[in-house]
N, C-alpha and C. Protein backbone atom coordinates (compact mmCIF):
# COMPACT_ATOMS: atom_id res chain seq x y z
N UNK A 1 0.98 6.09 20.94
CA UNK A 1 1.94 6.58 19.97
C UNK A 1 1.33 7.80 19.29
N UNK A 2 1.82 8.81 19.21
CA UNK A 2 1.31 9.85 19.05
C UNK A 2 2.37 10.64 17.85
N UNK A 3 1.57 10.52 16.73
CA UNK A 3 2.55 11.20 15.79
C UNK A 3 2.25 12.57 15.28
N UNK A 4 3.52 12.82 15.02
CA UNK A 4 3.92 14.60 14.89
C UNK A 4 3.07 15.33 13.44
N UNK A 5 2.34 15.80 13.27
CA UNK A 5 2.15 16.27 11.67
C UNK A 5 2.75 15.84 10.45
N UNK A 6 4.19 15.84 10.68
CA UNK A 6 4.90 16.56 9.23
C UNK A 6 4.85 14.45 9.31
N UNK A 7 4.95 13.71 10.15
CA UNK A 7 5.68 12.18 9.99
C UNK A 7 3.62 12.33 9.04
N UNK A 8 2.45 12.47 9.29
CA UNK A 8 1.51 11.79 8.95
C UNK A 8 1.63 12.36 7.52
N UNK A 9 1.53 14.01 7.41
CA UNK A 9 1.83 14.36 6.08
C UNK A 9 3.07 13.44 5.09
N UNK A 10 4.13 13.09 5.76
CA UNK A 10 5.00 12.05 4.81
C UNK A 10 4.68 10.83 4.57
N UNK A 11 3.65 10.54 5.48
CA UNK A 11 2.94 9.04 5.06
C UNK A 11 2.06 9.69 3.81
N UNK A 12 1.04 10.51 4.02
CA UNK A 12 0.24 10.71 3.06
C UNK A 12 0.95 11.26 1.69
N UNK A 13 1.82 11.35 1.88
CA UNK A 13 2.65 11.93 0.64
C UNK A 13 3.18 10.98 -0.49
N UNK A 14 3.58 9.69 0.71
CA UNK A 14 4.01 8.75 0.16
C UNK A 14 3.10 7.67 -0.45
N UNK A 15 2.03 7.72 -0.01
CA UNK A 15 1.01 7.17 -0.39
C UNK A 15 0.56 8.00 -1.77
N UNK A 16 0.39 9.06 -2.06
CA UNK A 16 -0.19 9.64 -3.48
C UNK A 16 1.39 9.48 -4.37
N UNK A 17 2.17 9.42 -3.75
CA UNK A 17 3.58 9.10 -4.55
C UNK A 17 2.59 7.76 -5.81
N UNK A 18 2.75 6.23 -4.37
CA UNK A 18 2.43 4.97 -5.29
C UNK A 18 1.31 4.72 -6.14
N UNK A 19 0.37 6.14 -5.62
CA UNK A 19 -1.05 6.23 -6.32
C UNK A 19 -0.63 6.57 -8.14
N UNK A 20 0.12 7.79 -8.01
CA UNK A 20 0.74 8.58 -8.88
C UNK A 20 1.41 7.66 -10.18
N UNK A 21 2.23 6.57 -9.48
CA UNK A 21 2.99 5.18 -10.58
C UNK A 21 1.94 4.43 -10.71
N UNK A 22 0.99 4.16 -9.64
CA UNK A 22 -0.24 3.30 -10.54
C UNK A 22 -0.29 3.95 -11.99
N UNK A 23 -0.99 5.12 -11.57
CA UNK A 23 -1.74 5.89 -12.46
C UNK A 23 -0.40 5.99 -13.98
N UNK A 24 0.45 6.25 -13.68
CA UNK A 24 1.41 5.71 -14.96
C UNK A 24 1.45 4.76 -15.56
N UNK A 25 1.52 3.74 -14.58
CA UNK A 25 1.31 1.91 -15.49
C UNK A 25 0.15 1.78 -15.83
N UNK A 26 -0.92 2.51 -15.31
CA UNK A 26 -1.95 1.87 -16.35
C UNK A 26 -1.81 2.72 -17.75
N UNK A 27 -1.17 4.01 -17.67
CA UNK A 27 -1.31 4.86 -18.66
C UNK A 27 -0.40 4.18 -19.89
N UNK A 28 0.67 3.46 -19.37
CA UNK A 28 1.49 2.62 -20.04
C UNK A 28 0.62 1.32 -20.65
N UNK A 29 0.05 0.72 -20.13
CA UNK A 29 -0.91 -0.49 -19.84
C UNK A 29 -1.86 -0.23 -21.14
N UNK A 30 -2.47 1.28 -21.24
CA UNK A 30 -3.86 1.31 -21.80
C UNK A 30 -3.40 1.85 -23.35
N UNK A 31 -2.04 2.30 -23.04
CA UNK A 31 -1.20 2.74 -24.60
C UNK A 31 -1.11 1.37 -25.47
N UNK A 32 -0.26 0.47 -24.46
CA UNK A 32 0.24 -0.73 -25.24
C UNK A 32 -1.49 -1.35 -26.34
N UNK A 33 -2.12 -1.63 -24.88
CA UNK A 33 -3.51 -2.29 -25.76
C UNK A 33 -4.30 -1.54 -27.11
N UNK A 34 -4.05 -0.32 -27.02
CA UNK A 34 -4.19 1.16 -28.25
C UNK A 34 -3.48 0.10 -29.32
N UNK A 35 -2.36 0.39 -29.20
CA UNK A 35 -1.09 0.01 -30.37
C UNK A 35 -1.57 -1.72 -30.80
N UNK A 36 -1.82 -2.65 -29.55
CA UNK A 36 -1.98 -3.99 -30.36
C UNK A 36 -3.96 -3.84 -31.02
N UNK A 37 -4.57 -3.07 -30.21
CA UNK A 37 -5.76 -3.05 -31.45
C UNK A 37 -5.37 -2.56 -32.82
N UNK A 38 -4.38 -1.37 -32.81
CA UNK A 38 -4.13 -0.75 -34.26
C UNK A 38 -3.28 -1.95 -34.99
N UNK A 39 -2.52 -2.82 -34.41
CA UNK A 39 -1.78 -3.90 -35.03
C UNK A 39 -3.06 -5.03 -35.34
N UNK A 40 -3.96 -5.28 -34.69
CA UNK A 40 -5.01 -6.44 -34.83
C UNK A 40 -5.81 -5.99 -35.97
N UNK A 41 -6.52 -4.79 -36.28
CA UNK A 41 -7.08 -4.30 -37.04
C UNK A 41 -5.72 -4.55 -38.61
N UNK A 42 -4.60 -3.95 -38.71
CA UNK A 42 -3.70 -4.21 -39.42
C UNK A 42 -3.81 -5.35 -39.92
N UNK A 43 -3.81 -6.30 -38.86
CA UNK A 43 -3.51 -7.27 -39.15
C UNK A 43 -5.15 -8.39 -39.78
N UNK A 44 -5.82 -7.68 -39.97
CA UNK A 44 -7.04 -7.91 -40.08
C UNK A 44 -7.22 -7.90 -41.90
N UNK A 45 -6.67 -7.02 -42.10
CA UNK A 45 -6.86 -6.28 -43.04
C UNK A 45 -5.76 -7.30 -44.22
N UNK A 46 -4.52 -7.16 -43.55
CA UNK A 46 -3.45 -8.30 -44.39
C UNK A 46 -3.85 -9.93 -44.80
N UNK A 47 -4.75 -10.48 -43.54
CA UNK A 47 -5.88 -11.60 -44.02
C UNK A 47 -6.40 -11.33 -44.71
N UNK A 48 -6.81 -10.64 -44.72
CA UNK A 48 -8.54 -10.33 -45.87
C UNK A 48 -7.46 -10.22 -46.83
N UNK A 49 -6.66 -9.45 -47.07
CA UNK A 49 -5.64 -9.28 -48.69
C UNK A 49 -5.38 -10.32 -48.77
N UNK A 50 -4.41 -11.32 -48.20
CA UNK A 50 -4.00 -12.67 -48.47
C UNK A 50 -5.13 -14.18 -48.58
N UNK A 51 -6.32 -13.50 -48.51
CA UNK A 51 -7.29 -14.42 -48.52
C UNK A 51 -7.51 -14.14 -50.05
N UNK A 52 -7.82 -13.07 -50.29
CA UNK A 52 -8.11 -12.62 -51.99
C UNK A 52 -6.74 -13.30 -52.90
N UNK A 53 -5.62 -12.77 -52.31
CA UNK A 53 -4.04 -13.16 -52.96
C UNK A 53 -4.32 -14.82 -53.28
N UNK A 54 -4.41 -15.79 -52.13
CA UNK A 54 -4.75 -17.01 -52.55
C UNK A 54 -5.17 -17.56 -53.42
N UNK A 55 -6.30 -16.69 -54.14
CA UNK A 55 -6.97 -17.48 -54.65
C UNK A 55 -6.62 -16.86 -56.36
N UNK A 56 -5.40 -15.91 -56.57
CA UNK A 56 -5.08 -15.67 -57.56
C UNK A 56 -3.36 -15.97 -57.81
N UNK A 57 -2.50 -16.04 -56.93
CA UNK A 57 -1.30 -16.39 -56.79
C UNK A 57 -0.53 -17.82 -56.58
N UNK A 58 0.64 -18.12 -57.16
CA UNK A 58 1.39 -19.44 -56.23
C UNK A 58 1.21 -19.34 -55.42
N UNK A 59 1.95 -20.18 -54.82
CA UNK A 59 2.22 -20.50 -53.35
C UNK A 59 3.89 -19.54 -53.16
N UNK A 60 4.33 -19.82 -53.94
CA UNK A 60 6.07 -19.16 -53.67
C UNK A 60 5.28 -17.08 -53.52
N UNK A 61 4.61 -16.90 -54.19
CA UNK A 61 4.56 -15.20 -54.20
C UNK A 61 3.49 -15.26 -53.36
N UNK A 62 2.73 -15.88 -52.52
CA UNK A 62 2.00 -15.85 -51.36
C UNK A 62 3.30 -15.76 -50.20
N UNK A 63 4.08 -16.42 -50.13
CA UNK A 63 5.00 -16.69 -49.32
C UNK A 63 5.88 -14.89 -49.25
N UNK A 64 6.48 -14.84 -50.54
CA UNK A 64 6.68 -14.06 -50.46
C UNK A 64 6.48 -12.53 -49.92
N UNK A 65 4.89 -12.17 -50.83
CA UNK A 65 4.05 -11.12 -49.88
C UNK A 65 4.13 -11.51 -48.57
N UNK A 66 3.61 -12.46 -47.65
CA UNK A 66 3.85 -12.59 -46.20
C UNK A 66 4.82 -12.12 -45.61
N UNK A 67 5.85 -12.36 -46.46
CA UNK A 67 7.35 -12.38 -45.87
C UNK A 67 7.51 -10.81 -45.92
N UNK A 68 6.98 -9.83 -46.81
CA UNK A 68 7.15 -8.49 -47.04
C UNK A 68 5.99 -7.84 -46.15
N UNK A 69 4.77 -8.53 -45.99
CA UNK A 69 4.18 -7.53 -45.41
C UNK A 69 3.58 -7.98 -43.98
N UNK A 70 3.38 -9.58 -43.72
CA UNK A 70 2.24 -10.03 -42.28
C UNK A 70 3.76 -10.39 -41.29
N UNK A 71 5.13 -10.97 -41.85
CA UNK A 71 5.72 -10.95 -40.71
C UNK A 71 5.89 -9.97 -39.54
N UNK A 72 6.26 -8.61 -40.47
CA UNK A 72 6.66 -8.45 -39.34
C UNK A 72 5.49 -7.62 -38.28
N UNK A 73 3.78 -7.69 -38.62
CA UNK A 73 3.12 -7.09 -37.78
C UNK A 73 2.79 -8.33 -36.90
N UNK A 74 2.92 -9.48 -37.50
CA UNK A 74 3.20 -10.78 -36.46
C UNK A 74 4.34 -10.28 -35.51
N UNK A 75 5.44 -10.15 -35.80
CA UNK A 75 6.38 -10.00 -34.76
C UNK A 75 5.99 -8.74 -33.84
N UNK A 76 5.77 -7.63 -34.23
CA UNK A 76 5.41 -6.56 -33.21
C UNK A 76 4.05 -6.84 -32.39
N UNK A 77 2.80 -7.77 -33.00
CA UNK A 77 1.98 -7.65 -31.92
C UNK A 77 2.51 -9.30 -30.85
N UNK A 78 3.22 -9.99 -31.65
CA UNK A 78 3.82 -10.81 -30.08
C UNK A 78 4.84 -10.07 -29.25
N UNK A 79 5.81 -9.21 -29.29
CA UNK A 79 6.32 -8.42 -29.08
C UNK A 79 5.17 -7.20 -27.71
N UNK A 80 4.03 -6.85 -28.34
CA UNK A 80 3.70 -5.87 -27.48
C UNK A 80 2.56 -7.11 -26.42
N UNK A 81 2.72 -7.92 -27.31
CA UNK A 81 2.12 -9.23 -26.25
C UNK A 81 2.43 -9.65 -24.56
N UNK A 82 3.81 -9.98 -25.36
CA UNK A 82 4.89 -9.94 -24.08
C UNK A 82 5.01 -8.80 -23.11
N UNK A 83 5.09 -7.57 -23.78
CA UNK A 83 5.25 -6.57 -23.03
C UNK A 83 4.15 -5.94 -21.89
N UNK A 84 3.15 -6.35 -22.45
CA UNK A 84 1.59 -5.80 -22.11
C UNK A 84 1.75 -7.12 -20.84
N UNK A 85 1.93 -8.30 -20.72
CA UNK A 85 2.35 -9.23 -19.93
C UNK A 85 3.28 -8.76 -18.78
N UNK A 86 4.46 -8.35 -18.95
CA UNK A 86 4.81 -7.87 -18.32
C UNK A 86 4.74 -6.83 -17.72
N UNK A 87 4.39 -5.86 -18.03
CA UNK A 87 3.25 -4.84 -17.33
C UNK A 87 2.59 -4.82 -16.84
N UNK A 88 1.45 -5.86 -16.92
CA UNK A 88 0.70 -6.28 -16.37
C UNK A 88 1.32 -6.83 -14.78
N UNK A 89 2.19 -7.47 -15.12
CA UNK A 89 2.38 -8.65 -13.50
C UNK A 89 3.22 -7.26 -12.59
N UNK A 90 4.36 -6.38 -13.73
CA UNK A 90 4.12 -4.96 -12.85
C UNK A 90 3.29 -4.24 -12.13
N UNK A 91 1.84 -4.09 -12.39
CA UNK A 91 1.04 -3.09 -12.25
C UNK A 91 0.19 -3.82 -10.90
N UNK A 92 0.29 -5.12 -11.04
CA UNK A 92 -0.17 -6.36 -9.84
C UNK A 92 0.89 -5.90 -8.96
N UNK A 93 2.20 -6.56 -8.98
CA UNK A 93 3.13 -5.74 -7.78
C UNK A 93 2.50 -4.46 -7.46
N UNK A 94 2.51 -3.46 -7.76
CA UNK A 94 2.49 -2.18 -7.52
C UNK A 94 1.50 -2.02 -6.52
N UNK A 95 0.17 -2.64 -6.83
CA UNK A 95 -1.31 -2.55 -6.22
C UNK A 95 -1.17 -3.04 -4.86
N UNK A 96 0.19 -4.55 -4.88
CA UNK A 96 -0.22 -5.34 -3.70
C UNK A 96 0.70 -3.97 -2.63
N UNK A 97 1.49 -3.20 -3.34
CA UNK A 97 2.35 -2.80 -2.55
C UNK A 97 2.09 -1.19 -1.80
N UNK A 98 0.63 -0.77 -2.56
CA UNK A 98 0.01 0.25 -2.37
C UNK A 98 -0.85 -0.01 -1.93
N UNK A 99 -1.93 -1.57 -1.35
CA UNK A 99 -2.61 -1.76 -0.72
C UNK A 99 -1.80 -1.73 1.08
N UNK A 100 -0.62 -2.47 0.77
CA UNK A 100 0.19 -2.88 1.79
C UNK A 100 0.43 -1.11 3.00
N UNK A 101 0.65 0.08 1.94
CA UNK A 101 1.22 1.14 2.12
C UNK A 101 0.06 1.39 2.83
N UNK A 102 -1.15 1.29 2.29
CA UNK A 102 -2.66 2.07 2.76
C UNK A 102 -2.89 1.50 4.03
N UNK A 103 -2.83 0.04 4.38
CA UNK A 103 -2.90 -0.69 5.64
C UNK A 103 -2.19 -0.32 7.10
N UNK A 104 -0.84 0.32 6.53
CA UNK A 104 0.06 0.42 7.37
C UNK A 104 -0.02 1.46 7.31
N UNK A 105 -0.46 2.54 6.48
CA UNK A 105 -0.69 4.06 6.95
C UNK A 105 -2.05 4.15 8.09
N UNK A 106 -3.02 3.41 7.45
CA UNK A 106 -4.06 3.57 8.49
C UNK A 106 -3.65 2.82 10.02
N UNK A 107 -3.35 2.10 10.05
CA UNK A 107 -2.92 1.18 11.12
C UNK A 107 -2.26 2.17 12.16
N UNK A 108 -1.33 3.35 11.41
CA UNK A 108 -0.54 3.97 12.22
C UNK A 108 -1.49 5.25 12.54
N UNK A 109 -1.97 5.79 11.54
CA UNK A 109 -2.77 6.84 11.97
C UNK A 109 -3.87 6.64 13.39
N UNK A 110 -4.26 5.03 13.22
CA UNK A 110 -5.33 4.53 14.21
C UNK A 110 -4.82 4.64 15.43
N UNK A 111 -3.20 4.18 15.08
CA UNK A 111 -2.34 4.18 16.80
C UNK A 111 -2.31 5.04 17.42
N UNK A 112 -2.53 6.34 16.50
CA UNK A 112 -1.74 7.69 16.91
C UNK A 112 -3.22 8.27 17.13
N UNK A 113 -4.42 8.34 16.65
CA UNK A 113 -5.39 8.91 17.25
C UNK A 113 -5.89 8.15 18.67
N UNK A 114 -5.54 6.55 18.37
CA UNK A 114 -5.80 6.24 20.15
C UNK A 114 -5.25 6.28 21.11
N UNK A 115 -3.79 6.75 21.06
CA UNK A 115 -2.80 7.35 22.07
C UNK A 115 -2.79 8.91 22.59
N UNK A 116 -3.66 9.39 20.80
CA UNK A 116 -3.75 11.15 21.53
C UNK A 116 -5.42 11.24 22.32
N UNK A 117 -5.75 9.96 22.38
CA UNK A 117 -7.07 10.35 23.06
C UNK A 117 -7.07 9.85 23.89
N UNK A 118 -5.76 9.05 24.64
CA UNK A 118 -5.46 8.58 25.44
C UNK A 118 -4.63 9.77 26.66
């Protein structure tokens, strides 16, 4: 089997294509984990306040502050939790499917150099 130039150049093309969306999902991947350290640190910081608050406040205006200030960085870092999750099991597809691409590009290139030396 002996292939033409432009078919190996469109394999190789297509191959830096899936390289190219790796290289996006992780860029996506390495943003999200940015944003939940800046939320963990945040959220670091709202303990340490509500640890001090405790020990000078009710219980109803402890509740309260929470309610104004730790919900909702609770909700955004489960939020980028999930998301970073799902990205993740994305970025797994992607790999198995760019390993798959690399196998079957070489496989064909192999055919085609042992048919033209044939």
């Amino acid at each position: 089997m002996v292939l033409e130039s432009y078919v190996l150049e469109d394999l190789n093309n297509w191959y830096v294509e899936v390289e190219n969306e790796l290289a996006k999902i992780q860029k996506v991947i390495d943003e999200k984990k940015k944003r939940m350290r800046i939320i963990e640190a945040r959220w670091d910081i709202i303990r340490n306040s509500f640890d001090e608050l405790e020990d000078n406040l009710e219980q109803e205006e402890i509740e309260k502050q929470w309610n104004l200030h730790g919900r909702h960085l609770e909700d955004e870092y489960n939020l980028l939790e999930i998301e970073l999750s799902a990205t993740n099991s994305e970025i797994v597809e992607k790999k198995r499917s760019l390993e798959a691409i690399k196998l079957n590009i070489d496989k064909v290139i192999k055919a085609s150099v042992i048919s033209h030396d044939l």
